[in-house]
C-alpha atoms as a PDB file:
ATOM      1  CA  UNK A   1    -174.476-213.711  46.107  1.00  0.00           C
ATOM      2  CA  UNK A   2    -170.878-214.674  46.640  1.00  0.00           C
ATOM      3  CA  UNK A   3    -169.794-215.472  50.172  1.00  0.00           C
ATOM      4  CA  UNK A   4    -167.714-212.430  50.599  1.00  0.00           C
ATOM      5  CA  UNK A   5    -170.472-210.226  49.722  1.00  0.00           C
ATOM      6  CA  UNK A   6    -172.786-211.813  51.685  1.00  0.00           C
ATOM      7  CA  UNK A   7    -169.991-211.293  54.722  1.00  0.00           C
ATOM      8  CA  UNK A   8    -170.038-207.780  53.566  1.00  0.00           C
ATOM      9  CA  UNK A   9    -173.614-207.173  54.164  1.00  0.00           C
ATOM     10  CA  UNK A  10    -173.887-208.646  56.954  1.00  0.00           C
ATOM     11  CA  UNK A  11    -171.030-205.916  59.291  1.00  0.00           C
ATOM     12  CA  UNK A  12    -172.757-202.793  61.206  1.00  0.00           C
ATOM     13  CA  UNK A  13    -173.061-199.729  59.441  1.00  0.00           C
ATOM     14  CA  UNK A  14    -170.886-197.443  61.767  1.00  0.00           C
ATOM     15  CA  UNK A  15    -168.162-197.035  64.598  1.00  0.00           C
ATOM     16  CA  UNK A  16    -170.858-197.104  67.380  1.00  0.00           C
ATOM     17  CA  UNK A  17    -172.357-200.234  66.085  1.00  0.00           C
ATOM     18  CA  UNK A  18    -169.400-202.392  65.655  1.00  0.00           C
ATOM     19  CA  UNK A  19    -169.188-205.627  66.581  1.00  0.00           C
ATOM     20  CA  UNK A  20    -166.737-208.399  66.685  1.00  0.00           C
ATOM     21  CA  UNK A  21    -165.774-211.162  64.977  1.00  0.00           C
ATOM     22  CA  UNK A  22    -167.880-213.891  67.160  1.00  0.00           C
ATOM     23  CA  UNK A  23    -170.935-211.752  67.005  1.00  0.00           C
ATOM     24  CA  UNK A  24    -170.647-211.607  62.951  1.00  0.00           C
ATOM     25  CA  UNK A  25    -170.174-215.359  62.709  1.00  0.00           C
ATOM     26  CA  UNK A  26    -173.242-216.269  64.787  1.00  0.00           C
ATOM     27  CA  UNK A  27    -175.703-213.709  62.011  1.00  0.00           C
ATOM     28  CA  UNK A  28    -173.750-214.648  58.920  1.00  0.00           C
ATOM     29  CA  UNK A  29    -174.163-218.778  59.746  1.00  0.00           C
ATOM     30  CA  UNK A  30    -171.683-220.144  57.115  1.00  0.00           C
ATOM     31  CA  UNK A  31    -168.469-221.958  57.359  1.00  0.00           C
ATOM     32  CA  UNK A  32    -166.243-222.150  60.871  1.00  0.00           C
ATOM     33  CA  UNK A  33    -165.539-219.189  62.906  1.00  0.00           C
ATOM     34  CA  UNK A  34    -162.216-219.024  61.378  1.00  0.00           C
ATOM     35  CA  UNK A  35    -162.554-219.013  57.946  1.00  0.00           C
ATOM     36  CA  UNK A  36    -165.241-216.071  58.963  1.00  0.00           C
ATOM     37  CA  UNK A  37    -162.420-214.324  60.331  1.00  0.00           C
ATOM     38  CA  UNK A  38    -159.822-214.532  57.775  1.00  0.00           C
ATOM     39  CA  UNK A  39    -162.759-212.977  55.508  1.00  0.00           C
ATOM     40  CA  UNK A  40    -163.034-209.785  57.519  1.00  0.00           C
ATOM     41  CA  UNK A  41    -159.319-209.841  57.576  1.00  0.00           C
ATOM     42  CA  UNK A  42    -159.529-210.005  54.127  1.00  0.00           C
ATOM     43  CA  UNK A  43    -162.248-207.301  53.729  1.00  0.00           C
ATOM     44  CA  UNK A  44    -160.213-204.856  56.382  1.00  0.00           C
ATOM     45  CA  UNK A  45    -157.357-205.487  53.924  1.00  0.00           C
ATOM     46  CA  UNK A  46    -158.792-204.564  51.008  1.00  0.00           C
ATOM     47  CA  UNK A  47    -160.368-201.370  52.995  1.00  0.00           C
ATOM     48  CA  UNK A  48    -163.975-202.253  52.059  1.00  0.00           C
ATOM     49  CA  UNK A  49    -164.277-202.558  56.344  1.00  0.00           C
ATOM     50  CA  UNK A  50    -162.878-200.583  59.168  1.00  0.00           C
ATOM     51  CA  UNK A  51    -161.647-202.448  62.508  1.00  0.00           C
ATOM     52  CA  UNK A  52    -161.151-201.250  65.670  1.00  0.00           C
ATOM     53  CA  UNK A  53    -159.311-202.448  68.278  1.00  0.00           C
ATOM     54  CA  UNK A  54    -160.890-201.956  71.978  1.00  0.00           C
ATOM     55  CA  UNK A  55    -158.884-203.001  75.468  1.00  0.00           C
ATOM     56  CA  UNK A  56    -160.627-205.442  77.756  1.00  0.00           C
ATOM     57  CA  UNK A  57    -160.977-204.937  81.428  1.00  0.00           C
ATOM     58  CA  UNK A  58    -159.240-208.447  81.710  1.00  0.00           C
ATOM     59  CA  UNK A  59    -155.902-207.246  80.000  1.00  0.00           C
ATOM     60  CA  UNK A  60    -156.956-209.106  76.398  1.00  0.00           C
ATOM     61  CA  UNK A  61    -158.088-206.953  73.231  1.00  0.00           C
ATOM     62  CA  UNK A  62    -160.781-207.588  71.072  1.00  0.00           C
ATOM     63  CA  UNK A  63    -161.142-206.227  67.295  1.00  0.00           C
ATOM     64  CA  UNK A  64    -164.595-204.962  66.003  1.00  0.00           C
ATOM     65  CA  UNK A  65    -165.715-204.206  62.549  1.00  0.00           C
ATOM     66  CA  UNK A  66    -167.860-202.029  60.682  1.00  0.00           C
ATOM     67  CA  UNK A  67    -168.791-200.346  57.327  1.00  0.00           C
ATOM     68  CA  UNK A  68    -168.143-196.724  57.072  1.00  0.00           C
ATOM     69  CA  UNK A  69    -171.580-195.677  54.981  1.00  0.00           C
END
């Protein structure tokens, strides 16, 4: 299975179970965190995945990502 789809399989199914980028990484367990990252960018892009964005109490914003079936 190529990486990408692998990625793919790997987001939450819904808006209530999104989950960030960091939390993604740690279950998919290939490559560095960033190259992870561009690939949901890449996924969000090409509008196989949705991503939120969500304010943090500290002032910072953190996206979250999910598949819409």
């Amino acid at each position: 299975m190529p990486d990408v789809d692998r990625l793919w399989a790997t987001i939450p199914i819904s808006e209530d179970n999104a989950e960030g980028a960091t939390e993604i990484w740690m279950r998919y367990e290939l490559g560095a965190h960033a190259t992870t990252h561009h690939k949901l960018n890449r996924l969000t892009a090409e509008g196989r995945i949705k991503r939120i964005s969500r304010l943090m109490p500290n002032g910072g914003e953190v996206h979250l990502y999910y598949r819409a079936e």
